[in-house]
C-alpha atoms as a PDB file:
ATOM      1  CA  UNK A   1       1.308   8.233  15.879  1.00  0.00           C
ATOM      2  CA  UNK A   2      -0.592   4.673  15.838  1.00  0.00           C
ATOM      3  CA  UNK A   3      -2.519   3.010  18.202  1.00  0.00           C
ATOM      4  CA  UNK A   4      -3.064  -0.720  17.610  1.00  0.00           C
ATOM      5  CA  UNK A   5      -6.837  -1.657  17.397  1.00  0.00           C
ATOM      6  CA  UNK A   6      -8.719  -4.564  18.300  1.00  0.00           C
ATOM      7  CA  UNK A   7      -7.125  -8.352  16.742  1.00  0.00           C
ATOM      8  CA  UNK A   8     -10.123  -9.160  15.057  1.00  0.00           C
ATOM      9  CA  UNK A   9     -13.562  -8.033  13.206  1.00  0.00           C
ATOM     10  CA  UNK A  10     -15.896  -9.633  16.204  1.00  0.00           C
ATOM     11  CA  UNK A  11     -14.186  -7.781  18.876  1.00  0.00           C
ATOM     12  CA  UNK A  12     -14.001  -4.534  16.895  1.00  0.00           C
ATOM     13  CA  UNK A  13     -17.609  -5.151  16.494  1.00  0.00           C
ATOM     14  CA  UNK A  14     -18.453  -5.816  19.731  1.00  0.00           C
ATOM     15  CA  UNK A  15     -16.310  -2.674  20.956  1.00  0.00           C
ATOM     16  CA  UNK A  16     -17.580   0.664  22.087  1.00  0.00           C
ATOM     17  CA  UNK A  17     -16.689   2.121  18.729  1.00  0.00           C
ATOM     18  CA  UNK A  18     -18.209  -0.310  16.796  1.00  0.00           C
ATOM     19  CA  UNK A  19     -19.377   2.383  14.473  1.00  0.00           C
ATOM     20  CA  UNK A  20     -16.147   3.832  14.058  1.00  0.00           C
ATOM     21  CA  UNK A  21     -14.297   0.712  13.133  1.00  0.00           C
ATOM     22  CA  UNK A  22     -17.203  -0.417  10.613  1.00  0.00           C
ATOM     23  CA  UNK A  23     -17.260   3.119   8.779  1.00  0.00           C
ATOM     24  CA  UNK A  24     -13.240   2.471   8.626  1.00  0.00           C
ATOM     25  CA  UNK A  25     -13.682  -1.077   7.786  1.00  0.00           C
ATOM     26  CA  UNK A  26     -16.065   0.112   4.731  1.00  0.00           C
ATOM     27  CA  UNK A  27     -13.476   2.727   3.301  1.00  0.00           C
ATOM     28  CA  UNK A  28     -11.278  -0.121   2.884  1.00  0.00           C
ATOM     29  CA  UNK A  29     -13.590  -2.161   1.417  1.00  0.00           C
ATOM     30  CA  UNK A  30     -14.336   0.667  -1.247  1.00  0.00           C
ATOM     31  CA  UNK A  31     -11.120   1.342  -1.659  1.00  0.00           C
ATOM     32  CA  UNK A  32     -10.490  -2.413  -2.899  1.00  0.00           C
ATOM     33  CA  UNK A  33     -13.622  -2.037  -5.246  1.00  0.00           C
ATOM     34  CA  UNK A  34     -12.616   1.163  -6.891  1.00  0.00           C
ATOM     35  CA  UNK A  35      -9.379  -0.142  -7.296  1.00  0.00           C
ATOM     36  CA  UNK A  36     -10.744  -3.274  -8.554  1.00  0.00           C
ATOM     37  CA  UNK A  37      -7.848  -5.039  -6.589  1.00  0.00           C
ATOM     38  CA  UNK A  38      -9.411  -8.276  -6.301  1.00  0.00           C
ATOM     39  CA  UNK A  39     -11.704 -10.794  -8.054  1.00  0.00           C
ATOM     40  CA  UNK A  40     -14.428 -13.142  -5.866  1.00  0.00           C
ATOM     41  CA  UNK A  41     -13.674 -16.335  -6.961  1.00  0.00           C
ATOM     42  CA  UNK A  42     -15.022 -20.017  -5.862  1.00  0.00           C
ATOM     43  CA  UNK A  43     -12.397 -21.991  -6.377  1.00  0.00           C
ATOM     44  CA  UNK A  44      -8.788 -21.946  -7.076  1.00  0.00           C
ATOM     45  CA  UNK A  45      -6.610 -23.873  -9.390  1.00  0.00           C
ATOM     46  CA  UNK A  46      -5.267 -27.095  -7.907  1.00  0.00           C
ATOM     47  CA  UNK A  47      -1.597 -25.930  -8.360  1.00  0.00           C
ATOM     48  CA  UNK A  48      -2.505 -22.633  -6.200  1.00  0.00           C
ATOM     49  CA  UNK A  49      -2.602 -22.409  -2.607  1.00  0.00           C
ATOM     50  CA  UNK A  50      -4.620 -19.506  -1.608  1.00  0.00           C
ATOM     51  CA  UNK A  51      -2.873 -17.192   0.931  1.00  0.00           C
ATOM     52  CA  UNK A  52      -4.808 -16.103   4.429  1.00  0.00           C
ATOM     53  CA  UNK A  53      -5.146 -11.897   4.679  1.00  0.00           C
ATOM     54  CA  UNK A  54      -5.659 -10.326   7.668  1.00  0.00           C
ATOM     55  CA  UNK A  55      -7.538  -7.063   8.610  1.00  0.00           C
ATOM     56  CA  UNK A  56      -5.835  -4.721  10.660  1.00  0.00           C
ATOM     57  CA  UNK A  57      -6.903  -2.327  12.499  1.00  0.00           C
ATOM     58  CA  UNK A  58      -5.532   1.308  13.668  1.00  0.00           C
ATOM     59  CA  UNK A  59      -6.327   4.372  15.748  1.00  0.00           C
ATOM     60  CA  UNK A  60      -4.497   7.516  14.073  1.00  0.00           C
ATOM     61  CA  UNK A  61      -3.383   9.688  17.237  1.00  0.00           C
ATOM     62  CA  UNK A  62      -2.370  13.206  16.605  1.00  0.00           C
ATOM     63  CA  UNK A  63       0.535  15.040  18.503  1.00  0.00           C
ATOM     64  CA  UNK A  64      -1.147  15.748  21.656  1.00  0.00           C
ATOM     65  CA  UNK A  65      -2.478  12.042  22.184  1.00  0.00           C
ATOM     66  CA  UNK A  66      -5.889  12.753  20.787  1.00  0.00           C
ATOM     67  CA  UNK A  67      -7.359   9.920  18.426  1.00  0.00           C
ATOM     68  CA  UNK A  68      -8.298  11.277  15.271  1.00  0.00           C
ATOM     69  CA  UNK A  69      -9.304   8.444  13.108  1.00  0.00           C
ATOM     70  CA  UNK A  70      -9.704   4.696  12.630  1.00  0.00           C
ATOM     71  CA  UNK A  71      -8.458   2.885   9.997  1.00  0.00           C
ATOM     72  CA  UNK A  72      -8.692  -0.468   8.806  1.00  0.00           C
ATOM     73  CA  UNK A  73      -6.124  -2.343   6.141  1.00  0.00           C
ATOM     74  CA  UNK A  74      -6.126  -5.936   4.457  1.00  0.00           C
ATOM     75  CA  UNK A  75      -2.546  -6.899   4.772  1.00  0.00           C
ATOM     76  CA  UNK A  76      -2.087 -10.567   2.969  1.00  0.00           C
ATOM     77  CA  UNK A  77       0.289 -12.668   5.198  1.00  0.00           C
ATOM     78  CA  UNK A  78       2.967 -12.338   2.142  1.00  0.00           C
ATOM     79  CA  UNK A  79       5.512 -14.657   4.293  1.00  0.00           C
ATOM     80  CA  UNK A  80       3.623 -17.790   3.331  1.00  0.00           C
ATOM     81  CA  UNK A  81       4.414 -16.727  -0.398  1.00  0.00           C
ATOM     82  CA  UNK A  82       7.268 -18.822  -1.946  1.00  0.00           C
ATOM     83  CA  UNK A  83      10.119 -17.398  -3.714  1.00  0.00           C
ATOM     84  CA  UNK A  84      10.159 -17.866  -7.692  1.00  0.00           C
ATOM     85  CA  UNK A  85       6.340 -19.940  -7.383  1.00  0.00           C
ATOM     86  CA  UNK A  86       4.278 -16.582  -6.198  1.00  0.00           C
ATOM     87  CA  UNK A  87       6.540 -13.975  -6.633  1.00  0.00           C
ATOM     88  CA  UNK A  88      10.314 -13.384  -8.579  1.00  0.00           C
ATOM     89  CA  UNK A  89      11.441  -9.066  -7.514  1.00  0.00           C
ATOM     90  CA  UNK A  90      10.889  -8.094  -4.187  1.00  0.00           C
ATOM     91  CA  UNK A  91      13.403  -5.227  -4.608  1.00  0.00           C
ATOM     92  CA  UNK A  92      12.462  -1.715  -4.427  1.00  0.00           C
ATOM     93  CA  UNK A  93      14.685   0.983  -4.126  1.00  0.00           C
ATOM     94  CA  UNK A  94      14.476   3.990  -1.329  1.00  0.00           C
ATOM     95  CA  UNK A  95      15.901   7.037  -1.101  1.00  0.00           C
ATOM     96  CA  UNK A  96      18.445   8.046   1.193  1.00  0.00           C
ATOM     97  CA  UNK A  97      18.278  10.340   3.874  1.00  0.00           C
ATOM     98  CA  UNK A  98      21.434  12.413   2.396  1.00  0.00           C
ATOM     99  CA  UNK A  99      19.255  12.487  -1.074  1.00  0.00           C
ATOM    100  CA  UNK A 100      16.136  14.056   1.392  1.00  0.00           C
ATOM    101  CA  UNK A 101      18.587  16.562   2.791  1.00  0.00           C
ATOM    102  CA  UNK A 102      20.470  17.853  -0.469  1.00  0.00           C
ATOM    103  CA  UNK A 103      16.695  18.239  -2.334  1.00  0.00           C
ATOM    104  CA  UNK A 104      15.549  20.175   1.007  1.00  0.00           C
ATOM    105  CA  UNK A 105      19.125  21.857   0.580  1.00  0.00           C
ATOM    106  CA  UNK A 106      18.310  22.521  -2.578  1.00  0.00           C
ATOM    107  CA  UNK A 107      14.713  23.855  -1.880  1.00  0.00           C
ATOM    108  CA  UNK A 108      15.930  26.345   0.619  1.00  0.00           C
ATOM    109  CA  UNK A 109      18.675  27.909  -1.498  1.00  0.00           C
ATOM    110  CA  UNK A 110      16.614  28.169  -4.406  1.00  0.00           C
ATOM    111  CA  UNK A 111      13.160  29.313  -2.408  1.00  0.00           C
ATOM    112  CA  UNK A 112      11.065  26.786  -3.904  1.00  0.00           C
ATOM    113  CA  UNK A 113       8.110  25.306  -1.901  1.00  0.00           C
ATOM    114  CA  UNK A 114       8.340  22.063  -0.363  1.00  0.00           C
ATOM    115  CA  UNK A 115       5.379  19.697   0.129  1.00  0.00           C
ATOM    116  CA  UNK A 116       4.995  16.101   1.357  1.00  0.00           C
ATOM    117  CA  UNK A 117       2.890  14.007  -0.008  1.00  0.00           C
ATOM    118  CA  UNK A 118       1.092  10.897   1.120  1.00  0.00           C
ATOM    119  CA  UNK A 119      -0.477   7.886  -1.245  1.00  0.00           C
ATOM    120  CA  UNK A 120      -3.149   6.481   0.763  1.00  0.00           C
ATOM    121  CA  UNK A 121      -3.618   3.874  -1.408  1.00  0.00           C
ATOM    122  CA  UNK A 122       0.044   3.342  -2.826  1.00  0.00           C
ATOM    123  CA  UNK A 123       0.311  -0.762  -3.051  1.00  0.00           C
ATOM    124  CA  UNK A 124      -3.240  -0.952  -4.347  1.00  0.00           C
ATOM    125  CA  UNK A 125      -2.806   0.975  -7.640  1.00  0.00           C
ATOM    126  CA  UNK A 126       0.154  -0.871  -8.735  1.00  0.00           C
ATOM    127  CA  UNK A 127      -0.559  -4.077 -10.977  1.00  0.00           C
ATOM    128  CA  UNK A 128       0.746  -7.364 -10.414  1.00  0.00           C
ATOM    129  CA  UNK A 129       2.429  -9.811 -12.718  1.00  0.00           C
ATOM    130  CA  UNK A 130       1.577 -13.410 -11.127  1.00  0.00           C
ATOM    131  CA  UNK A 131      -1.781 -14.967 -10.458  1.00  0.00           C
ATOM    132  CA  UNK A 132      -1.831 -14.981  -6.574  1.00  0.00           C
ATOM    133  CA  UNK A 133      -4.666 -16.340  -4.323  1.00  0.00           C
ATOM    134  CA  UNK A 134      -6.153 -15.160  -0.958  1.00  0.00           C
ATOM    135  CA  UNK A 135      -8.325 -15.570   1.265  1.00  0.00           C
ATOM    136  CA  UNK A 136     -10.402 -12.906   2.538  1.00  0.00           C
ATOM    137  CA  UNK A 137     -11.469 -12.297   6.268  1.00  0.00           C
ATOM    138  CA  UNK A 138     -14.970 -12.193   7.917  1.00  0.00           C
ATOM    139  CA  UNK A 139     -15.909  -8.351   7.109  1.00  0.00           C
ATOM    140  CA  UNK A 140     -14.025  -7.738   4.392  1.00  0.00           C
ATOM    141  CA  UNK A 141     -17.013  -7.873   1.511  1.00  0.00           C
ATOM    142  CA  UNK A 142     -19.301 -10.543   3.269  1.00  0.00           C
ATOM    143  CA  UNK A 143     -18.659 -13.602   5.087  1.00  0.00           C
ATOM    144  CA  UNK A 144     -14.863 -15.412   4.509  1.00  0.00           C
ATOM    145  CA  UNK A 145     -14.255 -16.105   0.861  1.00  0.00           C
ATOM    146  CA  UNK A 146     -11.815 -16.893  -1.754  1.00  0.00           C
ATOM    147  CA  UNK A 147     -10.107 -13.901  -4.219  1.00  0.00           C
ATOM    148  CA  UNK A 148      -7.852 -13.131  -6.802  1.00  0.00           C
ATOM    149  CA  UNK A 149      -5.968 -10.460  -6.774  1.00  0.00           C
ATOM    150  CA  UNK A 150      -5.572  -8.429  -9.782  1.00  0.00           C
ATOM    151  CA  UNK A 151      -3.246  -5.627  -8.152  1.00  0.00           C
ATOM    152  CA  UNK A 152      -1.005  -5.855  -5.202  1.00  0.00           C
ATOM    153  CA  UNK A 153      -2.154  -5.627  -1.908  1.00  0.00           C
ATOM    154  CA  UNK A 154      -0.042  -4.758   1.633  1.00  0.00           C
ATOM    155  CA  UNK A 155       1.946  -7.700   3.273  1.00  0.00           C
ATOM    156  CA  UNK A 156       2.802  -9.484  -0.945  1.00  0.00           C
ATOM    157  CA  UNK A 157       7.041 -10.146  -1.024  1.00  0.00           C
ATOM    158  CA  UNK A 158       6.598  -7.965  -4.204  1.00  0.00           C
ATOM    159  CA  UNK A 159       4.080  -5.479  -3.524  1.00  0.00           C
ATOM    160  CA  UNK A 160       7.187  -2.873  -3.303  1.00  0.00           C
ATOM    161  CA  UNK A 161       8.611  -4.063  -6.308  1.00  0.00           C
ATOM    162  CA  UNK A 162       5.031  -3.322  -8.185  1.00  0.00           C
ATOM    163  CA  UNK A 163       4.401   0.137  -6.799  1.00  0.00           C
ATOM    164  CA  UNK A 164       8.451   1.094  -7.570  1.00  0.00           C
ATOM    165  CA  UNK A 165       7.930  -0.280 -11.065  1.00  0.00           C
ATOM    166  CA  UNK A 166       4.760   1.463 -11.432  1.00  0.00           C
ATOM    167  CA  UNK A 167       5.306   4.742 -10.570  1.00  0.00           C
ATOM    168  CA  UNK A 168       8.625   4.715 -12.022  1.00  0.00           C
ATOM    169  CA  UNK A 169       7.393   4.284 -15.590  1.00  0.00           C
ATOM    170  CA  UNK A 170       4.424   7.334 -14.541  1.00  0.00           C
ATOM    171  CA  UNK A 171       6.869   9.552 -14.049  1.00  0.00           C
ATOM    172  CA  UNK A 172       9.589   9.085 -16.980  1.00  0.00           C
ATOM    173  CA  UNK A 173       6.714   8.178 -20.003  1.00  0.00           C
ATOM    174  CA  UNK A 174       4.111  10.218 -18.625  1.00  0.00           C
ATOM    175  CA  UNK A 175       5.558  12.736 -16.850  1.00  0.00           C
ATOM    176  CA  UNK A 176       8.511  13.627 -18.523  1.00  0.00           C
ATOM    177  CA  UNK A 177      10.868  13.195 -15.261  1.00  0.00           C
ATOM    178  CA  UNK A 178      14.355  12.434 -15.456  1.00  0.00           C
ATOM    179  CA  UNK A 179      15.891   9.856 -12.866  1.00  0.00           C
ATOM    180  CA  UNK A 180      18.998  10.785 -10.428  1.00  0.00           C
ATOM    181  CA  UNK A 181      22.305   9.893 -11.507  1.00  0.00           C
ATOM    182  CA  UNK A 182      23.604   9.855  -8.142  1.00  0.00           C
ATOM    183  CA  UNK A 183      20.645   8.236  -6.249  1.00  0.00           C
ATOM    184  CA  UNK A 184      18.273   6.585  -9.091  1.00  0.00           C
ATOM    185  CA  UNK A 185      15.140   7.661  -6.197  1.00  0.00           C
ATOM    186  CA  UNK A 186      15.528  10.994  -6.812  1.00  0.00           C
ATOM    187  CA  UNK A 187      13.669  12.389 -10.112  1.00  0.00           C
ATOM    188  CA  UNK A 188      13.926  15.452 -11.884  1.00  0.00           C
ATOM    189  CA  UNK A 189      12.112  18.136 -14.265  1.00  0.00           C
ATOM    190  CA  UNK A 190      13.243  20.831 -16.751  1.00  0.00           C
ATOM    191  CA  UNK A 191      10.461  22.861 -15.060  1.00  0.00           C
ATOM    192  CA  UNK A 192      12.865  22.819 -12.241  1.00  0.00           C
ATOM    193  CA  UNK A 193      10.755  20.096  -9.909  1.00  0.00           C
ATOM    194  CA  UNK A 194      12.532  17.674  -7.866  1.00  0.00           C
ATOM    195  CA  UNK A 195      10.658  14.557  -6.466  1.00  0.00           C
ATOM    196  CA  UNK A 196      12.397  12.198  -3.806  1.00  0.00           C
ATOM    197  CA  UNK A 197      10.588   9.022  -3.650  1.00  0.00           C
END
């Protein structure tokens, strides 16, 4: 469960958990670094328009009601983007919920272990293929400046299609996975392991 946080970095600053939202608001920012999702640049190319991002901001709840973290993400406003000038694919498959049952079907017959997973960091690990622009909020590594990104980021029109393309070739070169025939979201191993993406 999600609780919304405050709008903007001021009044998360100027909250009660000030702390909270800056230590959140800095495990972003490292996250970007690590990732090396974005360049600092001072100006853009005349043909470019640079798109605004936005920092949002989250309280994790757990069952009961109880907030358990804060957590702060740079979403670029991707619906500015224009269609075949920023981006070409925004398409990215998902499985179905009858795929989900028949591998947990599967699972149960067979006694295998079951495990969810969740990427933190999915859209920032994939690359992207066109030179896109943004512009990066008060907080977010210093005062309000100008970047390029060099992987996706949440919020692109094809930050779906990067991720899907990304992990897709991990897991057939790398990994030796087979895809579905059936649903093309479900991947397969001779060891017997069955991912549903």
């Amino acid at each position: 469960m999600v609780e919304a946080g405050p709008n903007t970095y001021k009044s998360a600053m100027e909250s009660d958990a000030a702390c909270e939202w800056q230590e959140a608001i800095d495990s972003q920012c490292t996250s970007l670094e690590k990732n090396k999702v974005l360049t600092v640049v001072h100006e853009i190319p005349e043909t470019k328009k640079a798109i605004p991002t936005k920092l949002i901001l989250q309280r994790k709840l757990n069952p009961v009601g109880q907030r358990v973290r804060y957590k702060a993400r740079l979403v670029a406003q991707g619906f500015r983007q224009v269609e075949g000038l920023d981006f070409m694919d925004t398409f990215a498959q998902v499985v179905s919920l009858s795929s989900v049952r028949v591998v947990l079907s599967v699972a149960a017959a067979k006694g295998f272990a079951v495990r969810q997973m969740d990427v933190v960091t999915a859209f920032l690990g994939s690359e992207l293929h066109k030179e896109v622009y943004v512009v990066l909020p008060v907080g977010v590594l210093g005062p309000e400046r100008l970047a390029c990104l060099n992987r996706s980021l949440y919020g692109l029109q094809q930050s779906p299609r990067c991720w899907y393309t990304m992990i897709y070739n991990f897991l057939i070169t790398n990994m030796g996975f087979r895809r579905g025939r059936f649903d093309c979201r479900v991947y397969t191993h001779d060891n017997g392991m069955i991912l549903a993406l």
